[in-house]
Every structure is written in structure tokens, then in C-alpha cells.
N, C-alpha and C. Protein backbone atom coordinates (compact mmCIF):
# COMPACT_ATOMS: atom_id res chain seq x y z
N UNK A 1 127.30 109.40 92.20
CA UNK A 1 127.56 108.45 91.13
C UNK A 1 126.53 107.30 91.15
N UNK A 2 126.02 106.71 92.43
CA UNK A 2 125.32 105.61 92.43
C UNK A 2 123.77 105.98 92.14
N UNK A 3 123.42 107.22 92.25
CA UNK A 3 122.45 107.83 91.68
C UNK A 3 122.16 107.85 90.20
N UNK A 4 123.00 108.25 89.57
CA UNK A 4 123.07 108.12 87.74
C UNK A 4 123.09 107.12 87.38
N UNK A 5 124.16 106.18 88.69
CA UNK A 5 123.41 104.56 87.87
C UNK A 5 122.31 103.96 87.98
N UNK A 6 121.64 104.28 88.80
CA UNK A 6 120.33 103.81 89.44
C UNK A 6 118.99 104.54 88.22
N UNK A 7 119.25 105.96 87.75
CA UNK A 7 118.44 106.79 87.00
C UNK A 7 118.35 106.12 85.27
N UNK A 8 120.01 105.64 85.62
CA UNK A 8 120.01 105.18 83.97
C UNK A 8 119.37 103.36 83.58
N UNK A 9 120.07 102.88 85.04
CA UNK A 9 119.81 101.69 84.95
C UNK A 9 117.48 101.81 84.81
N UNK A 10 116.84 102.45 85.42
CA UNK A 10 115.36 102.00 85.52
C UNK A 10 115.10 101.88 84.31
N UNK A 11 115.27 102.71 83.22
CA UNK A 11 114.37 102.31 82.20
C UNK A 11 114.39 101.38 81.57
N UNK A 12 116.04 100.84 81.33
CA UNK A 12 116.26 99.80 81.17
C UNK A 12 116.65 98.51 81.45
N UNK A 13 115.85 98.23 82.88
CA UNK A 13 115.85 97.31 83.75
C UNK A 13 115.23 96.07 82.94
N UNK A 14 113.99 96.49 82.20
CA UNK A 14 113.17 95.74 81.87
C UNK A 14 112.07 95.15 82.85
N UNK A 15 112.18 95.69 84.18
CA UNK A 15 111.45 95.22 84.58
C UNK A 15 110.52 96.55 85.01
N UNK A 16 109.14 96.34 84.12
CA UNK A 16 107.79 97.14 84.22
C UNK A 16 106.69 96.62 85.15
N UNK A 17 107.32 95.55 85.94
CA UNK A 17 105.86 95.13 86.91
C UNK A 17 106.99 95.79 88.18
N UNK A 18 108.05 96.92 88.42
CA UNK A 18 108.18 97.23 89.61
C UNK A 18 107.10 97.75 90.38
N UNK A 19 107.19 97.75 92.10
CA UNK A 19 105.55 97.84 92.48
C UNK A 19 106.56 99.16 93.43
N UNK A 20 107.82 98.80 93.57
CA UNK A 20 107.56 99.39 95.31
C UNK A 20 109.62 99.88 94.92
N UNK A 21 109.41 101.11 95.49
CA UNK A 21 110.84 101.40 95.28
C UNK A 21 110.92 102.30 96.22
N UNK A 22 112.28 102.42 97.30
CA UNK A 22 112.26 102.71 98.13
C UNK A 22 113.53 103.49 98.45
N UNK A 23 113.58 104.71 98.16
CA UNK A 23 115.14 105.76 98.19
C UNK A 23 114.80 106.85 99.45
N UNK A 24 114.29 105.97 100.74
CA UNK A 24 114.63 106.41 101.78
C UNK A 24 115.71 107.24 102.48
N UNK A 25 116.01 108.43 103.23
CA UNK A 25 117.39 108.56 103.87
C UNK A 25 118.60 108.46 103.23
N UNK A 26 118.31 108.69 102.12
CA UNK A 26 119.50 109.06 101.09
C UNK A 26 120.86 110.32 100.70
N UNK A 27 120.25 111.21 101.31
CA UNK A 27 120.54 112.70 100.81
C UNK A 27 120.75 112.90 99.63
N UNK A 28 119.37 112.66 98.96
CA UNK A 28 119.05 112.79 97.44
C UNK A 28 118.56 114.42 97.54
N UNK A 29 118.81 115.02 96.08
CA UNK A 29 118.51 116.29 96.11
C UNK A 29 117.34 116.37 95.40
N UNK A 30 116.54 117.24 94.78
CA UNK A 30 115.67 117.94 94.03
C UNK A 30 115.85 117.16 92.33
N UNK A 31 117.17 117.67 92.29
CA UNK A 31 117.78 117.34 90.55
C UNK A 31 117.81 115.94 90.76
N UNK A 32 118.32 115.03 91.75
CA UNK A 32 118.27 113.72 91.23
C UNK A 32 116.97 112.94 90.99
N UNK A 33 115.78 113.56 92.29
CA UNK A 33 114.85 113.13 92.51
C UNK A 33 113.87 113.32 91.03
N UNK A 34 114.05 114.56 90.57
CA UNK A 34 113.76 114.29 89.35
C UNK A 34 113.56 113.72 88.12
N UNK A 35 115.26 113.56 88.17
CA UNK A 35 115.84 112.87 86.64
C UNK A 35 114.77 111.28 87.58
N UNK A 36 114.91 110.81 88.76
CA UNK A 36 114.32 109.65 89.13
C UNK A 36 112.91 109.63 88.56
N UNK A 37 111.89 110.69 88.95
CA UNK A 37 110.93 110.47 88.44
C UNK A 37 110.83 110.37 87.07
N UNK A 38 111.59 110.94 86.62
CA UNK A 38 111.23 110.91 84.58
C UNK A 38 111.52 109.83 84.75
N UNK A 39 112.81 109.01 85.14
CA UNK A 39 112.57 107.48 84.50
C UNK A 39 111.85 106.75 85.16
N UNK A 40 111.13 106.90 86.02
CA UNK A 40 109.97 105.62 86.66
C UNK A 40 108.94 105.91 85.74
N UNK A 41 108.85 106.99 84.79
CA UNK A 41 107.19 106.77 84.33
C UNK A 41 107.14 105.68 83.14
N UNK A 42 107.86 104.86 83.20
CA UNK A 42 107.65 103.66 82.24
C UNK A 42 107.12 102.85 83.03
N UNK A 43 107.49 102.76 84.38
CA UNK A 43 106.94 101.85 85.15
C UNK A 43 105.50 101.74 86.04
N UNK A 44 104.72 101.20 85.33
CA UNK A 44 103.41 101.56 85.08
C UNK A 44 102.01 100.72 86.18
N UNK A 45 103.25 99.89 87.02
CA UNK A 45 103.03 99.65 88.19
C UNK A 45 103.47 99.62 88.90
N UNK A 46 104.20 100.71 89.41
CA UNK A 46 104.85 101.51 90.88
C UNK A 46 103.75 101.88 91.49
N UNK A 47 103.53 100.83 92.98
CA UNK A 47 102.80 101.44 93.48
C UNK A 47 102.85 101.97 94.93
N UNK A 48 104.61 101.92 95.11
CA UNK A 48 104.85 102.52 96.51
C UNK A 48 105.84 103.13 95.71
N UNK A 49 106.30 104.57 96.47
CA UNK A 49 107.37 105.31 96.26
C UNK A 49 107.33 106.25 97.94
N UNK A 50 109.07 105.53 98.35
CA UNK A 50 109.19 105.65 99.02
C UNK A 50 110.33 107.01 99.48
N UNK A 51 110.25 108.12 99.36
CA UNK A 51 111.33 109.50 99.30
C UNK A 51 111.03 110.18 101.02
N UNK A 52 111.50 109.49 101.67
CA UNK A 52 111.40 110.35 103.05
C UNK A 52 112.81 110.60 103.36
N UNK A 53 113.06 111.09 104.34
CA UNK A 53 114.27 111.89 105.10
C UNK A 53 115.12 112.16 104.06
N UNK A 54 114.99 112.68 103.12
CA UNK A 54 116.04 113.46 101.88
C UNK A 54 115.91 114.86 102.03
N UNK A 55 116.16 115.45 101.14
CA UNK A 55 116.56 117.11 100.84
C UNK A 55 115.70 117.88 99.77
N UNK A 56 114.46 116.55 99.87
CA UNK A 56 113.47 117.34 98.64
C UNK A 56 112.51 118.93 98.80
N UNK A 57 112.19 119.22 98.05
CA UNK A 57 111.56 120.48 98.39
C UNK A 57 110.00 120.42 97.08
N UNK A 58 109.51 121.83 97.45
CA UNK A 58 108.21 121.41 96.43
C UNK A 58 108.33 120.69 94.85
N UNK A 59 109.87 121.33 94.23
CA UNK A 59 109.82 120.91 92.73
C UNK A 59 109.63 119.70 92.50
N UNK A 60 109.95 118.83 93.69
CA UNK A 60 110.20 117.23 93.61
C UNK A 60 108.67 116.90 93.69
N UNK A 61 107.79 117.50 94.43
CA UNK A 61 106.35 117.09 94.90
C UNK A 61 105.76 117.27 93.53
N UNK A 62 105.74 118.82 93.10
CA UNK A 62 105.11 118.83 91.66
C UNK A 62 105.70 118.14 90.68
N UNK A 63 106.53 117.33 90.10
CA UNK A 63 106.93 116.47 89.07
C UNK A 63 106.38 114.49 89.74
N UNK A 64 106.32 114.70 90.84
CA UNK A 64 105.39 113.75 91.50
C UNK A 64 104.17 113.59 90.92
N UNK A 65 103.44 114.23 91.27
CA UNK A 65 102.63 115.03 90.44
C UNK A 65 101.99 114.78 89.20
N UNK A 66 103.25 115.31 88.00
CA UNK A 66 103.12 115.24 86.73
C UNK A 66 103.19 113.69 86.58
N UNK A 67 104.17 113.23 87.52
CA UNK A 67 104.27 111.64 86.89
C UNK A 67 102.66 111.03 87.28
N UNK A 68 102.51 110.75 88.23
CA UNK A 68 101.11 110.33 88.54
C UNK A 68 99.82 110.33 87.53
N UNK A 69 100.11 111.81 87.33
CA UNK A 69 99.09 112.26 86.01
C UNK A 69 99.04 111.71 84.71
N UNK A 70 100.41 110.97 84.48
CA UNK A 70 101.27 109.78 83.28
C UNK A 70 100.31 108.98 83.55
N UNK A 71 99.23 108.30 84.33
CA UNK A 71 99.01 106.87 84.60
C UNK A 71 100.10 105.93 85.15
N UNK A 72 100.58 106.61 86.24
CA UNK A 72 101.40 105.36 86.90
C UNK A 72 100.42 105.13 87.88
N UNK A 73 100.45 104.23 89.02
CA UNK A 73 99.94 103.22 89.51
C UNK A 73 100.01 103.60 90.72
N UNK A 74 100.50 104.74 91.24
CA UNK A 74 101.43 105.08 92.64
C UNK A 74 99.57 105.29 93.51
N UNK A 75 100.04 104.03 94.62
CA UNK A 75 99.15 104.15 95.84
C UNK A 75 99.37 104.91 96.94
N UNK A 76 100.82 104.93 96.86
CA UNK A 76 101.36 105.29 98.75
C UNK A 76 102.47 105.87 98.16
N UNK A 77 102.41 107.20 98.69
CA UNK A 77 103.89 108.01 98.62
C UNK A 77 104.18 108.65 99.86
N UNK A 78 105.78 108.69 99.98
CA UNK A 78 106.14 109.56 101.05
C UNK A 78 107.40 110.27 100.83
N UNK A 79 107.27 111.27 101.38
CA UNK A 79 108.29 112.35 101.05
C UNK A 79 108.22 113.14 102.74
N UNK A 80 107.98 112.36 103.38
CA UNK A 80 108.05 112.88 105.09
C UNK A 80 109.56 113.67 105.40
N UNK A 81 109.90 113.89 106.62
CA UNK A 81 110.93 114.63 106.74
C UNK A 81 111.80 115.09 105.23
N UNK A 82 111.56 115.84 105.12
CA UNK A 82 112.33 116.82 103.57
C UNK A 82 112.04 118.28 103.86
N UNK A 83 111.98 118.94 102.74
CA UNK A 83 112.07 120.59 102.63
C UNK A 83 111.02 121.05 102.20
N UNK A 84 109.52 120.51 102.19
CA UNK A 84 108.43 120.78 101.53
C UNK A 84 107.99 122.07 102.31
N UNK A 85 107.47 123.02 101.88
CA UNK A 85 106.60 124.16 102.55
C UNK A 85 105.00 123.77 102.62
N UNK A 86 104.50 124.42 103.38
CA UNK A 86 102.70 124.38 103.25
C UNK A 86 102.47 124.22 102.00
N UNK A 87 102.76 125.08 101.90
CA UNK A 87 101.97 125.30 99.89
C UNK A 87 102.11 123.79 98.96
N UNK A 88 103.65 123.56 99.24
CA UNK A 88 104.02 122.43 98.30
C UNK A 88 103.13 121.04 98.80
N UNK A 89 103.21 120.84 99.80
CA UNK A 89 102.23 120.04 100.85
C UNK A 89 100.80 120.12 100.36
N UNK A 90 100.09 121.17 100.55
CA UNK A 90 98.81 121.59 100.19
C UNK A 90 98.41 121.00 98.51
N UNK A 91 99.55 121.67 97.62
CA UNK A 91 99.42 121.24 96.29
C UNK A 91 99.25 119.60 96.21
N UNK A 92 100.34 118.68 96.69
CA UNK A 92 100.25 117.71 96.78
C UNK A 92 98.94 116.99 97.27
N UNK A 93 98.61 117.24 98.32
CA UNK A 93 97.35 117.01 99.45
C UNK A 93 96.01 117.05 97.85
N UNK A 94 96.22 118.28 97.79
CA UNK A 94 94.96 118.33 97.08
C UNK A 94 94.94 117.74 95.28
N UNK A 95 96.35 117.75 94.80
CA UNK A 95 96.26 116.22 93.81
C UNK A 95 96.22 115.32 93.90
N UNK A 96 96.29 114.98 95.03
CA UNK A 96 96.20 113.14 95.44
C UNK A 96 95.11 112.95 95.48
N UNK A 97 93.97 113.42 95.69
CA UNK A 97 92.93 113.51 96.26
C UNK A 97 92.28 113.40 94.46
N UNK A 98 92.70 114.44 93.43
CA UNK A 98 92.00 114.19 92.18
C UNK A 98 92.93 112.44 91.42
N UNK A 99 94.09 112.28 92.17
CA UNK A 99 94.78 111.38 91.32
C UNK A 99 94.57 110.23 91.67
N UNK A 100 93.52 110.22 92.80
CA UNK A 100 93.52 108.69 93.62
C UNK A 100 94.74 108.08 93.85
N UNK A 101 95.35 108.54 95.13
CA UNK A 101 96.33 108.25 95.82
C UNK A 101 95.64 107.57 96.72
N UNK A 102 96.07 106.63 97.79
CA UNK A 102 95.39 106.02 98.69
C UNK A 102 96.18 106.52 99.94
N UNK A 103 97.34 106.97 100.22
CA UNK A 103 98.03 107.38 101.14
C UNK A 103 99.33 108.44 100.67
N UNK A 104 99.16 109.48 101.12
CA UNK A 104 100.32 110.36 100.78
C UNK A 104 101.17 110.77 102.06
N UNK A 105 101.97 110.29 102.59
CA UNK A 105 102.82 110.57 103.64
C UNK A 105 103.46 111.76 103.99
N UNK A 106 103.74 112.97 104.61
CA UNK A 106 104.37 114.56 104.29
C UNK A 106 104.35 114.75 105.72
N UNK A 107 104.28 114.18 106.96
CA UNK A 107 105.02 114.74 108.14
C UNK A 107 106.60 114.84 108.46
N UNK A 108 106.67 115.58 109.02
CA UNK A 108 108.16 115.78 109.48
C UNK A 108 109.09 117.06 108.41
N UNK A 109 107.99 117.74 107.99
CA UNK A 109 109.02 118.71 106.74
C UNK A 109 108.71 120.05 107.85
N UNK A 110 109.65 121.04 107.86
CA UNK A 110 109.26 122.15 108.19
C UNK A 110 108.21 123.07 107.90
């Protein structure tokens, strides 16, 4: 429940200079992490996003991804301890690299 409010509340926070958001150790899934990213891409200076020790897996990395590719602002991401595979890792690794990421965080996933 505090998830849907949190997804519904961003867009219309009004506030577009967020820099740094941090849904650490949550046991957020895939689907929430999602609906999360669609609504941060208004926010056009996020420049930490913080997703470690959750239950994410690659879908969450590639819509990462897509958002980035929006022109958001994201410097530093982490998605450390989660469900990522090589591949999803690798994909990531090697868009950050075209998206100018300055730090992408991904230890601790199996």
C-alpha cells in the first residue's frame, strides 16, 4: 500500500529539482520498481537512485535504462544485492557507459 502511495504521490509532488531518492531494503518487487521508474521520469534531476537489497531482477535494470535514455540526470545508481543475472548486469554495465552514468553499483546479486 505504501508503495502506490509513494508511485502516485511523485508526479505530483511538484517537486522536479528531486536529486536523490533512496528505496533501499525494501522488499520492493520488479512491478513496483517499475510503475516507480515511470513516475520519476518527470524528475529531471534525479541524480542518485538508490534500489539495493530488494527483489529486483533484469526487467527493473532495463526500464532503468529506458528512463535514463528520457534525459534524466541519474549519476549514481544502485541496485546491489537483488536478482540481477550476468547478462542483466552486463546490459546495464555497458549502457551506463553510453548514458554517462558516473557510478553504477551491482555487487552482491547472484
Amino acid at each position: 500500500e505504501s508503495y502506490r502511495m509513494l508511485v502516485s504521490a511523485l508526479p505530483l509532488c511538484g517537486n522536479q529539482n528531486l536529486r536523490v531518492l533512496c528505496l533501499g531494503n525494501s522488499k520492493m518487487t520488479d512491478a513496483v520498481a517499475v510503475d516507480i521508474l515511470a513516475s520519476l521520469q518527470c524528475h529531471r534531476y534525479l541524480e542518485v537512485l538508490l534500489m539495493y537489497g530488494n527483489q529486483l531482477s533484469d526487467s527493473t535494470a532495463q526500464e532503468l535504462v529506458k528512463m535514463k535514455a528520457a534525459n534524466v540526470s541519474l549519476k549514481l545508481v544502485s541496485l546491489m544485492d537483488n536478482q540481477l543475472t550476468v547478462a542483466g548486469i552486463e546490459h546495464l554495465l555497458e549502457s551506463s557507459n553510453v548514458m554517462s552514468m558516473d557510478r553504477v553499483w551491482v555487487g552482491g546479486n547472484p
